[in-house]
Protein backbone atom coordinates (compact mmCIF):
# COMPACT_ATOMS: atom_id res chain seq x y z
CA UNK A 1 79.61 126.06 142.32
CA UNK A 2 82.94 126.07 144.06
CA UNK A 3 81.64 127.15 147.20
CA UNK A 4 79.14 124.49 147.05
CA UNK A 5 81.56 121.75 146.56
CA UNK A 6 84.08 123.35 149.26
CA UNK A 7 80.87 123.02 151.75
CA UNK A 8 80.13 119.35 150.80
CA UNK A 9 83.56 118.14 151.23
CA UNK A 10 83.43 119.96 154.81
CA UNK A 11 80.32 118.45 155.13
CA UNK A 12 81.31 114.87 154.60
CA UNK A 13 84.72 115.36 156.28
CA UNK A 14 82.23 116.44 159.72
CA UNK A 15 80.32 112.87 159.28
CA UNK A 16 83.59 111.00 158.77
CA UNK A 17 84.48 110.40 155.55
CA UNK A 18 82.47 108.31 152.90
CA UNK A 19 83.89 105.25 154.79
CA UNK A 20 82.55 102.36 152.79
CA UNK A 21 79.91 104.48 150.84
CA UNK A 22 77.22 102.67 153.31
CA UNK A 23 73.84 103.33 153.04
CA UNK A 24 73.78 104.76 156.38
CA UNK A 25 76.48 106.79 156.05
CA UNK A 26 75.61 108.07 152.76
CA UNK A 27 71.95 108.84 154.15
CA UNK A 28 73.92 111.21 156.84
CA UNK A 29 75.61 113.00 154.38
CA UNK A 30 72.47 113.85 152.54
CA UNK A 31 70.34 114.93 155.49
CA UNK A 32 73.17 117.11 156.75
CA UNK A 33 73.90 118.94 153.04
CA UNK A 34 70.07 119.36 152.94
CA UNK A 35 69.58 121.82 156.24
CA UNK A 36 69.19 124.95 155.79
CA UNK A 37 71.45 125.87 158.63
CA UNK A 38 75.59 126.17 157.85
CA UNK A 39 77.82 123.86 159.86
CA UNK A 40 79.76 125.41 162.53
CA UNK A 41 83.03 124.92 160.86
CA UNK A 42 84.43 127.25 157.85
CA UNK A 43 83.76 125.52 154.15
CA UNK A 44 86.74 123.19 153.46
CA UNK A 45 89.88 124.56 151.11
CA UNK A 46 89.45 121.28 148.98
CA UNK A 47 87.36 119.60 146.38
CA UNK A 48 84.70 117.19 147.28
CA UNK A 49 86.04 115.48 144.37
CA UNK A 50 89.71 115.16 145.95
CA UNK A 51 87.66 112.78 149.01
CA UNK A 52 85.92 110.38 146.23
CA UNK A 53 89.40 110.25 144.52
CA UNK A 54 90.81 109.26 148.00
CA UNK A 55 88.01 106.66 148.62
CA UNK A 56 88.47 104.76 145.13
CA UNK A 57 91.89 104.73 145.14
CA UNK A 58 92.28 102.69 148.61
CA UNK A 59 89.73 100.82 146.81
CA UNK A 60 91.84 99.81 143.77
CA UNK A 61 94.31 99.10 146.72
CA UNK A 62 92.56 96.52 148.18
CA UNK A 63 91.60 94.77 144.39
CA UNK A 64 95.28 94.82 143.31
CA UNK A 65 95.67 93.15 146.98
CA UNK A 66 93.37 90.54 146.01
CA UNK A 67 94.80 90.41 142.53
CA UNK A 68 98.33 90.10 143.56
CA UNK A 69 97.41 87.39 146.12
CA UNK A 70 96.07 85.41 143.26
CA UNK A 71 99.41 85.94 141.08
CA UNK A 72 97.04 87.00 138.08
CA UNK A 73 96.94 90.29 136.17
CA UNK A 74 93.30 90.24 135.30
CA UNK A 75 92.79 91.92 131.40
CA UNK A 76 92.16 95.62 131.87
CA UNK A 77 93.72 95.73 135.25
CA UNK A 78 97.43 95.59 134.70
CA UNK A 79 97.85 99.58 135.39
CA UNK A 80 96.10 98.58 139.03
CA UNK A 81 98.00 95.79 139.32
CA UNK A 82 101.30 98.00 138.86
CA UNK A 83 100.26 100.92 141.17
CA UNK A 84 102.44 100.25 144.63
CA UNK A 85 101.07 103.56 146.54
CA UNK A 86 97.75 105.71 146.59
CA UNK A 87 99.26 108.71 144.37
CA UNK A 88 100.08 106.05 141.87
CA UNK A 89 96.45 105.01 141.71
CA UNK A 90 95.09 107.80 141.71
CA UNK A 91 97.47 109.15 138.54
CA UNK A 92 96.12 105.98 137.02
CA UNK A 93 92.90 106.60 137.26
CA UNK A 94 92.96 109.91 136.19
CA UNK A 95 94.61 109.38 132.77
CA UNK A 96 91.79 106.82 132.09
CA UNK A 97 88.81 109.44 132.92
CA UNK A 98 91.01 112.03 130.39
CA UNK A 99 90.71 109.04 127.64
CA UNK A 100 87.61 107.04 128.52
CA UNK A 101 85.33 110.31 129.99
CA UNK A 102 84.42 111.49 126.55
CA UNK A 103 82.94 108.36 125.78
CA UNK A 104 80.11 108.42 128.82
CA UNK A 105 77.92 110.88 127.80
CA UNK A 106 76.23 110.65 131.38
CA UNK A 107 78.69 109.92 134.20
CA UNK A 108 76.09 108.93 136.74
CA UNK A 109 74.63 106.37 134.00
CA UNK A 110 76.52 102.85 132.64
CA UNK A 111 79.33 102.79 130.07
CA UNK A 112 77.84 103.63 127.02
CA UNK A 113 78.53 100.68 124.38
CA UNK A 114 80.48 101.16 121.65
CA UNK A 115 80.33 99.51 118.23
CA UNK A 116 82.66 99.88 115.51
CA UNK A 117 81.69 99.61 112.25
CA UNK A 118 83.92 99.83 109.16
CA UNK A 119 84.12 101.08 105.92
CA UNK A 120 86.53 99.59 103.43
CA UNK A 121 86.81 98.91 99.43
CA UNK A 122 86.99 94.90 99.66
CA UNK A 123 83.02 95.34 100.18
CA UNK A 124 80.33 93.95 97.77
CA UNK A 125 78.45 95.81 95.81
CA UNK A 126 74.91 95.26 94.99
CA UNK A 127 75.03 96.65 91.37
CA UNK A 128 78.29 95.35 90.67
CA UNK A 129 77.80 91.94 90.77
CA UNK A 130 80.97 90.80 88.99
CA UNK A 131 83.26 92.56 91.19
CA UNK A 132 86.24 89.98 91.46
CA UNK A 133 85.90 87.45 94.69
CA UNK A 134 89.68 88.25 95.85
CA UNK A 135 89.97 91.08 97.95
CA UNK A 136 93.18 92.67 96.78
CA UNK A 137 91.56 92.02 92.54
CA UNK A 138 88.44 93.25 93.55
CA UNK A 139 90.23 96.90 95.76
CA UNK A 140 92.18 97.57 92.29
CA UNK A 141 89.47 96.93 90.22
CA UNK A 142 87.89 99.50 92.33
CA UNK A 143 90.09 102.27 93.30
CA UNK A 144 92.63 104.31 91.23
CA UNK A 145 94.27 106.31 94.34
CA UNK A 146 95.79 103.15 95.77
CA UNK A 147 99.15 103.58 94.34
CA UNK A 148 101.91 105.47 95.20
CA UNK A 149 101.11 104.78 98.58
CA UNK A 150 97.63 105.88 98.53
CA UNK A 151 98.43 109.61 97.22
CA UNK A 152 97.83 108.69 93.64
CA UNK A 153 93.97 110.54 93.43
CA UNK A 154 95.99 113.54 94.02
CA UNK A 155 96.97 113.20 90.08
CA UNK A 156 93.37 113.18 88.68
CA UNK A 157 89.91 114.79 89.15
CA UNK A 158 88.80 111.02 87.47
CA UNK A 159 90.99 109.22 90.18
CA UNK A 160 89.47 111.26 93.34
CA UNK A 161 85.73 111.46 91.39
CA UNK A 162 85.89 107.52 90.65
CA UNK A 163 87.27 106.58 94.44
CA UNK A 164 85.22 108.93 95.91
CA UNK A 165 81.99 107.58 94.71
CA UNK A 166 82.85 104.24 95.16
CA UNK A 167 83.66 105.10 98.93
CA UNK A 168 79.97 106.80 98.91
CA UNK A 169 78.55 103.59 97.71
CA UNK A 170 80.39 101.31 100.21
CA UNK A 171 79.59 103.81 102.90
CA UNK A 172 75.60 103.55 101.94
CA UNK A 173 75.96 99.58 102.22
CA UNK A 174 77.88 99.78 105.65
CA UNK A 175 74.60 101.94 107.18
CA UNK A 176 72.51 99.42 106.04
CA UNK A 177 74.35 96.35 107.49
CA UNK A 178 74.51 98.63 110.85
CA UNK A 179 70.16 99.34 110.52
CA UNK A 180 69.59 95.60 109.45
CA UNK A 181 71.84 94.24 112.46
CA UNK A 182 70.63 96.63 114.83
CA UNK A 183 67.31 96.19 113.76
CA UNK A 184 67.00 92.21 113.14
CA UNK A 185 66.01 91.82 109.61
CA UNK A 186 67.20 88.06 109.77
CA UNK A 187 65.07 84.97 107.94
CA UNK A 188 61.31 86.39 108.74
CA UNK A 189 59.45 85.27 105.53
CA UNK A 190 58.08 89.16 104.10
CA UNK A 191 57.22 88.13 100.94
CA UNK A 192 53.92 91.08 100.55
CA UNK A 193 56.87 94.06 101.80
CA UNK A 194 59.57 92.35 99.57
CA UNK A 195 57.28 93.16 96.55
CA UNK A 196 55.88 96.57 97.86
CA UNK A 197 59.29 97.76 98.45
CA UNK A 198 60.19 96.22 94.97
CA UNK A 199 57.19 98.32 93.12
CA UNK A 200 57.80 101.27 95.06
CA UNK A 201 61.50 101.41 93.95
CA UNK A 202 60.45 100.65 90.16
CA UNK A 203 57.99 103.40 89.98
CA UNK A 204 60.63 105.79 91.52
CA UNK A 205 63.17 105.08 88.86
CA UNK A 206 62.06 102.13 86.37
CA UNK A 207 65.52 101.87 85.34
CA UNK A 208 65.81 100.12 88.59
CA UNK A 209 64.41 97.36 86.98
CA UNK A 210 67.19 95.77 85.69
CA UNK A 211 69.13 95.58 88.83
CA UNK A 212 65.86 94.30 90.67
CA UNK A 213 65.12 92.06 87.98
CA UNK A 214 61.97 91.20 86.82
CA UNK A 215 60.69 89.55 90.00
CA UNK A 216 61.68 88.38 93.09
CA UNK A 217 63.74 85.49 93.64
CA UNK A 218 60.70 82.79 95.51
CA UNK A 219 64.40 81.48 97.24
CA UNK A 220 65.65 84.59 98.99
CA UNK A 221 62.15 86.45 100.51
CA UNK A 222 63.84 86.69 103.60
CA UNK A 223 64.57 90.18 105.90
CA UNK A 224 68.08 90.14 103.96
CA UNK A 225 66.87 90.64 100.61
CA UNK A 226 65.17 94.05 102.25
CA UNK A 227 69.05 94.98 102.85
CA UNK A 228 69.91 93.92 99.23
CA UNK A 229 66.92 96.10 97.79
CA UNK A 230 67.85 99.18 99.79
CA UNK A 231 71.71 98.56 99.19
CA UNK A 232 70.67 98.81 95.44
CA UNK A 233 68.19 102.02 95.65
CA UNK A 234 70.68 103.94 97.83
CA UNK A 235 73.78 103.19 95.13
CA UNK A 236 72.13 103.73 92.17
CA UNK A 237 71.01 107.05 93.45
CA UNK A 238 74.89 107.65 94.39
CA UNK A 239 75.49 106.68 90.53
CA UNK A 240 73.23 109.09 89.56
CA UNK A 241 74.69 112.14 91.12
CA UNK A 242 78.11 111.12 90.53
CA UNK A 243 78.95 109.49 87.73
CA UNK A 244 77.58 111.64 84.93
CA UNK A 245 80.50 113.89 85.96
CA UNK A 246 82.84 111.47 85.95
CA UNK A 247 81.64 110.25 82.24
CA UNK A 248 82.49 114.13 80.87
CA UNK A 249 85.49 114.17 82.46
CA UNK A 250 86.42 110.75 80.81
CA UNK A 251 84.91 111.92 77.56
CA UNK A 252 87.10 114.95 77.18
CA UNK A 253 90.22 113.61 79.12
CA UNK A 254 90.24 116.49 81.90
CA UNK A 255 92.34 115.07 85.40
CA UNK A 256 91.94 118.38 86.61
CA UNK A 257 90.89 121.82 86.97
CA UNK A 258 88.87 124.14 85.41
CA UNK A 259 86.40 120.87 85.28
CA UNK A 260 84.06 121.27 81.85
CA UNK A 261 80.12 121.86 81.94
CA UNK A 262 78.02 118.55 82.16
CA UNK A 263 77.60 116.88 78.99
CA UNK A 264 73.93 116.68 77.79
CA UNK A 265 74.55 113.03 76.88
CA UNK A 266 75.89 112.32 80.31
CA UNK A 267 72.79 113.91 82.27
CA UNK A 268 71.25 111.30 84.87
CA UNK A 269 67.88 111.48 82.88
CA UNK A 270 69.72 110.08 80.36
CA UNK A 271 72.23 107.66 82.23
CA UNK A 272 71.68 104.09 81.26
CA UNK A 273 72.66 101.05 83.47
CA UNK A 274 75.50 100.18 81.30
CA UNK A 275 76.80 104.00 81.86
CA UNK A 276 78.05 103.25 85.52
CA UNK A 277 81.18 100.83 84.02
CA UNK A 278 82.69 103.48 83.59
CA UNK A 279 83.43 102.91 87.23
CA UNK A 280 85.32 100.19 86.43
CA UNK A 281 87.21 101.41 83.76
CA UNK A 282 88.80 104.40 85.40
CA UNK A 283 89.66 101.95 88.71
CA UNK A 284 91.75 99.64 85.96
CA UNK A 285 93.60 102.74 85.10
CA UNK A 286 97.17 102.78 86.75
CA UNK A 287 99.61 106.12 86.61
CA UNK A 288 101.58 104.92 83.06
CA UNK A 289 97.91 105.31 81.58
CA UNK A 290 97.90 108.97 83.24
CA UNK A 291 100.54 109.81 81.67
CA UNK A 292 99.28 109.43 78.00
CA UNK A 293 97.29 112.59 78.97
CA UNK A 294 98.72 115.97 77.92
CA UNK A 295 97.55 117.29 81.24
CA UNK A 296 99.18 114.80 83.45
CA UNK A 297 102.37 114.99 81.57
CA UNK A 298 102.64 119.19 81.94
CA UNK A 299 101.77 118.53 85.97
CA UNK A 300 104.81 116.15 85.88
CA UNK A 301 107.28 118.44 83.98
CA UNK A 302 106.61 121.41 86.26
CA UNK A 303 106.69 119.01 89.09
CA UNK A 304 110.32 117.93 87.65
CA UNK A 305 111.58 121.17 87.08
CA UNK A 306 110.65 121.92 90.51
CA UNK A 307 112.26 118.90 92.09
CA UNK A 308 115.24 119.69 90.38
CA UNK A 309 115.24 122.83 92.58
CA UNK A 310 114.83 120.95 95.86
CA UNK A 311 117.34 118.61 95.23
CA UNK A 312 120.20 120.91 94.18
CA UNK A 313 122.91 120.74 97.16
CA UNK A 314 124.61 123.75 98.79
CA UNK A 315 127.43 125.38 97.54
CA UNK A 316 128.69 127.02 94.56
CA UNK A 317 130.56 124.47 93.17
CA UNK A 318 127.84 121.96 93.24
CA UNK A 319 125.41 123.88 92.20
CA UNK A 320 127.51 124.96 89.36
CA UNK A 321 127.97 121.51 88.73
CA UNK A 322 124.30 120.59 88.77
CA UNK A 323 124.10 123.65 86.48
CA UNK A 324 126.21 121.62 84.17
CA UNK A 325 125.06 118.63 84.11
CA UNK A 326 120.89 120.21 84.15
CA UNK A 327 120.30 120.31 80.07
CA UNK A 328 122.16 116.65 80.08
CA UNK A 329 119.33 115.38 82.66
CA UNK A 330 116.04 117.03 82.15
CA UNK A 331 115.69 117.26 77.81
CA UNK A 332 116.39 113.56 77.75
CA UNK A 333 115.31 111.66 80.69
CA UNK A 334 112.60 114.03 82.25
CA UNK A 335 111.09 114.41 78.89
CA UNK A 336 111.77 110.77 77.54
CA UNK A 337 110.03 109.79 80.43
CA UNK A 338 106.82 111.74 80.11
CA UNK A 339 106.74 111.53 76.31
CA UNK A 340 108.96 108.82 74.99
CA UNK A 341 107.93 108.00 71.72
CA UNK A 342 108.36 111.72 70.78
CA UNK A 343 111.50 111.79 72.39
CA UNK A 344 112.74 108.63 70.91
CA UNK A 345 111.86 110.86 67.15
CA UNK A 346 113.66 113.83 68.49
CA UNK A 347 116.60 111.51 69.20
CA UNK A 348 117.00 110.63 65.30
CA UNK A 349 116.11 113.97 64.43
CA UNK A 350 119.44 114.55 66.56
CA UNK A 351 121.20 111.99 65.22
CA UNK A 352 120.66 113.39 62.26
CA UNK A 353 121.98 116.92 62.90
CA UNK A 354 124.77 115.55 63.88
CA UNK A 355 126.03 113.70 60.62
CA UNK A 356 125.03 117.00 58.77
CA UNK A 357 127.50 118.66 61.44
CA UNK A 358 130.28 116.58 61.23
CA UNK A 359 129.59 115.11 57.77
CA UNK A 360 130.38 111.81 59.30
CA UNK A 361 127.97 108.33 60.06
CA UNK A 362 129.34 108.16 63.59
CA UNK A 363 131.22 110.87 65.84
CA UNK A 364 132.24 110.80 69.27
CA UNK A 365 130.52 111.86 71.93
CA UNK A 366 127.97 113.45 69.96
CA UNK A 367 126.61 110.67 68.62
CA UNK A 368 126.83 108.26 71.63
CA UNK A 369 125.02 110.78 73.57
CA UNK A 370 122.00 110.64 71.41
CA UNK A 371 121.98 107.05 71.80
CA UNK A 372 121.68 106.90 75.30
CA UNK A 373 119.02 109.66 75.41
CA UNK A 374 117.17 107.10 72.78
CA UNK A 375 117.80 104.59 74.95
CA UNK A 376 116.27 105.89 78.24
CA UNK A 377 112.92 106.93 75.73
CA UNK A 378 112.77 103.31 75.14
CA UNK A 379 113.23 102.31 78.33
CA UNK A 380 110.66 104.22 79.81
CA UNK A 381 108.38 103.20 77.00
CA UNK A 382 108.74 99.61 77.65
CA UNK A 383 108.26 100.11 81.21
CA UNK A 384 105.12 101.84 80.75
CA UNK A 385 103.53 99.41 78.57
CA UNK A 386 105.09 95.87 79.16
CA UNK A 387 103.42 95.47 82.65
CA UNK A 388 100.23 95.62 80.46
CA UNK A 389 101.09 92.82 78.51
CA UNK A 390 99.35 93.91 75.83
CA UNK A 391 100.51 92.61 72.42
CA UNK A 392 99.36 95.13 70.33
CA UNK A 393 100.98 98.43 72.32
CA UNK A 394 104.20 96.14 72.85
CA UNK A 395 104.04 95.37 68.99
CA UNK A 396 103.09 99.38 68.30
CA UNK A 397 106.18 100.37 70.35
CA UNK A 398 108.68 98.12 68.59
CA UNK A 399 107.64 99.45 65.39
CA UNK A 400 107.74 103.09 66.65
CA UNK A 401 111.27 102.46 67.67
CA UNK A 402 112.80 100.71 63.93
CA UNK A 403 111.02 103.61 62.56
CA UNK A 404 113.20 106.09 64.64
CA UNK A 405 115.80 104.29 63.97
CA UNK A 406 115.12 104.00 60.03
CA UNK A 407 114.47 107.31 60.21
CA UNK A 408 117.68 108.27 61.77
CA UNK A 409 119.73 105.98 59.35
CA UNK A 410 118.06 107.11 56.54
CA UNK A 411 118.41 110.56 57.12
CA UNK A 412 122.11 110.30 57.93
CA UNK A 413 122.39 108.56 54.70
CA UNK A 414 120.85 111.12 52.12
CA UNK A 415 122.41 113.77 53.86
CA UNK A 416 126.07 111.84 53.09
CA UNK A 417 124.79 110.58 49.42
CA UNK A 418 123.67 114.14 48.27
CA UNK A 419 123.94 117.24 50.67
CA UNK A 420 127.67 116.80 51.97
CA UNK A 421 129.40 119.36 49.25
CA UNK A 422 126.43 121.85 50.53
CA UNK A 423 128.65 123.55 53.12
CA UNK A 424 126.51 127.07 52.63
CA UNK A 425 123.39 124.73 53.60
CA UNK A 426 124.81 122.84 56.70
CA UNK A 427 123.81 125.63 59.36
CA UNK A 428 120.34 126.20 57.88
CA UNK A 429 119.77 122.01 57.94
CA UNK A 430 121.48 122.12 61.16
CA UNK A 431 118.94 124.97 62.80
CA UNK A 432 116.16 123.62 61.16
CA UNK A 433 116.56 119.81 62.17
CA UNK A 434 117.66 121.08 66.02
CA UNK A 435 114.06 123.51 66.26
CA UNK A 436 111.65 120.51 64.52
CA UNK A 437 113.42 118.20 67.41
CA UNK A 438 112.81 120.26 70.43
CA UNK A 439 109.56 121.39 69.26
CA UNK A 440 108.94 117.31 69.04
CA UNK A 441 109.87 116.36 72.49
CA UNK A 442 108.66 119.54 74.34
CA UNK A 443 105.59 119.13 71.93
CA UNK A 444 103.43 116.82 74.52
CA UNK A 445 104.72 118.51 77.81
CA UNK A 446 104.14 122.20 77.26
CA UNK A 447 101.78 124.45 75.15
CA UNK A 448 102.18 124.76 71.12
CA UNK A 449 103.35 127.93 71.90
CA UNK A 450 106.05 127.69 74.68
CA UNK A 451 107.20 124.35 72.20
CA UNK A 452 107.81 126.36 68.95
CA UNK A 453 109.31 129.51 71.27
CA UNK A 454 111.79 127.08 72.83
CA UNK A 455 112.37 125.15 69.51
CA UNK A 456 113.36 128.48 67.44
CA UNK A 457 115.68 129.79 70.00
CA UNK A 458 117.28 126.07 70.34
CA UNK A 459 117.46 125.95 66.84
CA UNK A 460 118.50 129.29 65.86
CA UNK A 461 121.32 128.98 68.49
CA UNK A 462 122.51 125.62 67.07
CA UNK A 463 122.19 127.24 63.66
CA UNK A 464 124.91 129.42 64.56
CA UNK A 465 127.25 127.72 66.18
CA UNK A 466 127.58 125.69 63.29
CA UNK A 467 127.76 128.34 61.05
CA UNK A 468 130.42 130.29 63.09
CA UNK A 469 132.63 127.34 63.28
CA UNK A 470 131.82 126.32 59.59
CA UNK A 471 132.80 129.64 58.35
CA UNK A 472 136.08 130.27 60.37
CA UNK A 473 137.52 126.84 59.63
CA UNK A 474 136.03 125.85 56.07
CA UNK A 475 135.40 122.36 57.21
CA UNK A 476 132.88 120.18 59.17
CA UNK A 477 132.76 119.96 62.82
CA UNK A 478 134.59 117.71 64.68
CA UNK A 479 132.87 115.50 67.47
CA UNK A 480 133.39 117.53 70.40
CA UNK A 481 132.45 120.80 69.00
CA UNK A 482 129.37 119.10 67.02
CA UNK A 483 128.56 117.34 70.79
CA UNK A 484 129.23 121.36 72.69
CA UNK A 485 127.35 122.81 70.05
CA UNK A 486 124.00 120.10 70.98
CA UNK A 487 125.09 120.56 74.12
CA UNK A 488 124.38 124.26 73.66
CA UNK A 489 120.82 123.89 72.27
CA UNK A 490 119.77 121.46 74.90
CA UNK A 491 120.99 124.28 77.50
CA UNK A 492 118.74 126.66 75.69
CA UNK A 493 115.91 124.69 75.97
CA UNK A 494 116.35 123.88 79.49
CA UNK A 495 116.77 127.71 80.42
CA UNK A 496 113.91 128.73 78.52
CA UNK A 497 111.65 125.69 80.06
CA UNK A 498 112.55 126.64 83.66
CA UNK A 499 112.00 129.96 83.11
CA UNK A 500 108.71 129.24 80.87
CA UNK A 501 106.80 126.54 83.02
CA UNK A 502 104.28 124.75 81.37
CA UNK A 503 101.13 126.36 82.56
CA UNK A 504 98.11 125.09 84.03
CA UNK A 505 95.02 124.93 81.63
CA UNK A 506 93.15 128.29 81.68
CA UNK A 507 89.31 128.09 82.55
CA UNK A 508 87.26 128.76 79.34
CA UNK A 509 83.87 129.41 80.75
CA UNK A 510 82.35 130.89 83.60
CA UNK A 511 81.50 127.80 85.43
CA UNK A 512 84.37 125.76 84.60
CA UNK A 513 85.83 129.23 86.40
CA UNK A 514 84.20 128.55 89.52
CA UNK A 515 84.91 124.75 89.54
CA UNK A 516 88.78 125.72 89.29
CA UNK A 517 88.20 128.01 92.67
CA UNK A 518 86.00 125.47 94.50
């Protein structure tokens, strides 16, 4: 093929170049590259293609000529415009072949036409009529993954099933705008294939019914409802397949894998028409709701132990002082963020141990500290459900928080009215109160197992402390040692947590098995 091409760029050098691509001239060319005899002369050392390259360029030079004389840049034309010299042009020219080429199928034929066609969540749909009318309402009513900028599905098997399906669905009505356009359904009156179609979808599936409805509308017989029938065969069917999964996932609160066997009761022989909200109530969901979920809450605490890893700087005195500061950060505000009502209850638990450590209402900073890891439990409660404005959660959390702190009061109190003169007892209240508190916070993040590991140890370390100190000095802690000997439980915990992270959920049956490799 080289050869060839050499010998028809010698061949139209010998009759003079392509000139102004003439018929005459072209005619030569073809009558002389169709004898059988060789020219005289050797086959060129260039392309054929280097001469038509040549010829268009001084081309474009005379249009940008033109163009410039009429001081205009005509649209598509600037790069032309801009190209002072034949090299220029023909660099020009080039780069748009490398971007535009792919697009011609046939290079001898026209430029192929392109349509674009997109595919977004602010669609209708035709089985969810009462989709809101705003486009923003109706995306998050919609999608769960649109948060945390547009990563969120990566936090639940629901979130990716739900989005996923509803991007099927919006796909299927997209192709069927593109075949009713393309194919000009429009206002022709087909009443008789209106009703055919209708009958034939019915007998497929007579659930269909009640998105069809009973009969057909004697204002809308138009080539448009044929778009709305198909829109609502094709999505139903993508119900169907999809959402029975989705239903035993919401069922038995699984955001990811091993994914569980399909529920008999969620089986598309069985789906009902009402069955597909649940649609809509996983796309209402928003990442505080995640986090009520045991699973979502262990994927966070690994995912915060591990952070807490990236972020350390370099050096060994700051990462000896991160090392420090580690059991004062993660017990309280990792955990009272996943889990804050039970860390708000491990707070007075603490609050608590305290008093029986130092025999006294209020000590400092033992004390104080507890209080601000209550307070950042709180925090992050009310942050999770005010946004909701529901009354009755907001009214459930207030309560949950004057019971901690009844609980906390209380407990201080009938350890001062009655236990006080029990110094023999103070270590054994002390390890016992310390264990039930980690095992309370750690409870919701972690397995039972890891929990009650990490609570003994805390415990049983805090246990001792006290009754070291107890027993050398006779008396009741002070603050500070009360506060180092916390401190040395919460560093416990945290060393056995990073060490121990909370583990993925196991599968528990062959297929759920394969789902967790797939």
């Amino acid at each position: 093929m080289t050869t060839a091409d050499r010998w028809l760029r010698r061949i139209v050098e010998l009759e003079g170049g392509l000139k102004d691509l003439a018929v005459d001239n072209l005619a030569a060319i073809a009558e002389r590259a169709t004898r059988k005899e060789e020219p005289a002369a050797a086959p060129s050392s260039g392309s054929l293609t280097a001469i038509i390259w040549e010829h268009v360029a001084e081309q474009c030079l005379l249009i940008r000529k033109a163009l410039t004389d009429a001081r205009a840049v005509t649209p598509g034309f600037r790069a032309l415009t801009e190209a002072q010299d034949r090299e220029t042009v023909i660099r020009v020219l080039t780069h748009a072949e490398h971007v535009l080429g792919p697009l011609r199928p046939d290079p001898l034929a026209e430029s192929t036409h392109i349509r674009l066609h997109t595919i977004n969540a602010a669609a209708d749909n035709a089985i969810f009529p009462g989709l809101p009318t705003e486009t923003k309402e109706r995306v998050n009513a919609k999608l769960s993954g649109n948060t945390l900028m547009n990563f969120a599905s990566f936090l639940s098997a629901r979130w990716r099933l739900n989005d996923w399906t509803w991007g099927r669905m919006d796909a299927a009505s997209a192709l069927v705008d593109v075949v009713a356009e393309r194919d000009g359904f429009g206002s022709t009156d087909l009443r008789d294939e209106l009703e055919l179609l209708r009958t034939d979808l019915v007998g497929v599936d007579p659930r269909l019914k009640a998105l069809i409805g009973e009969s057909l509308p004697e204002d809308d017989l138009c080539g448009d409802a044929v778009a709305r029938l198909l829109k609502r065969w094709l999505q139903w069917n993508i119900v169907l397949q999809e959402v029975p999964l989705l239903m035993t996932l919401q069922a038995k609160s699984v955001d990811g894998n091993p994914l569980p066997d399909l529920d008999e009761s969620a089986k598309s022989e069985t789906f009902t028409q009402d069955d597909k909200d649940v649609l809509l109530t996983v796309g209402k969901e928003s990442v505080a709701d995640l986090l009520t979920r045991s699973s979502l809450r262990r994927t966070a605490m690994r995912l915060g132990l591990v952070a807490w890893r990236a972020v350390q700087p370099v050096g060994k005195l700051w990462a000896g002082a991160f090392a420090v500061l580690k059991p004062l950060v993660l017990p309280p505000i990792l955990v009272g963020f996943l889990a804050p009502v039970p860390s708000m209850v491990a707070a007075a638990l603490g609050w608590i141990t305290l008093t029986v450590a130092t025999d006294a209402r209020f000590s400092w900073p033992g004390h104080l500290l507890v209080v601000l890891g209550a307070g950042v439990a709180a925090a992050c409660a009310l942050l999770r459900w005010w946004p909701k404005k529901n009354v009755r959660t907001t009214v459930l959390t207030l309560l949950r928080g004057l019971f901690t702190v009844g609980v906390a009061a209380g407990g201080a109190y009938l350890w001062l009215r009655f236990g006080a003169e029990l110094t023999w007892l103070r270590p054994l209240v002390v390890m016992a109160l310390t264990g039930v508190a980690v095992v309370t916070s750690l409870w919701s993040v972690t397995e039972a197992w890891r929990s009650l590991a990490i609570g003994m140890a805390s415990g049983l370390f805090a246990g001792v402390v006290v009754g070291a100190v107890i027993w050398l000095s006779s008396e009741p802690l002070n603050g500070v040692v009360a506060a180092l000997a916390m401190y040395g439980a919460l560093a416990v915990e945290t060393v056995l947590l990073t060490r121990w992270f909370p583990a993925a959920r196991t599968a528990s049956t062959p297929s759920a098995a394969v789902a967790s490799q797939t």
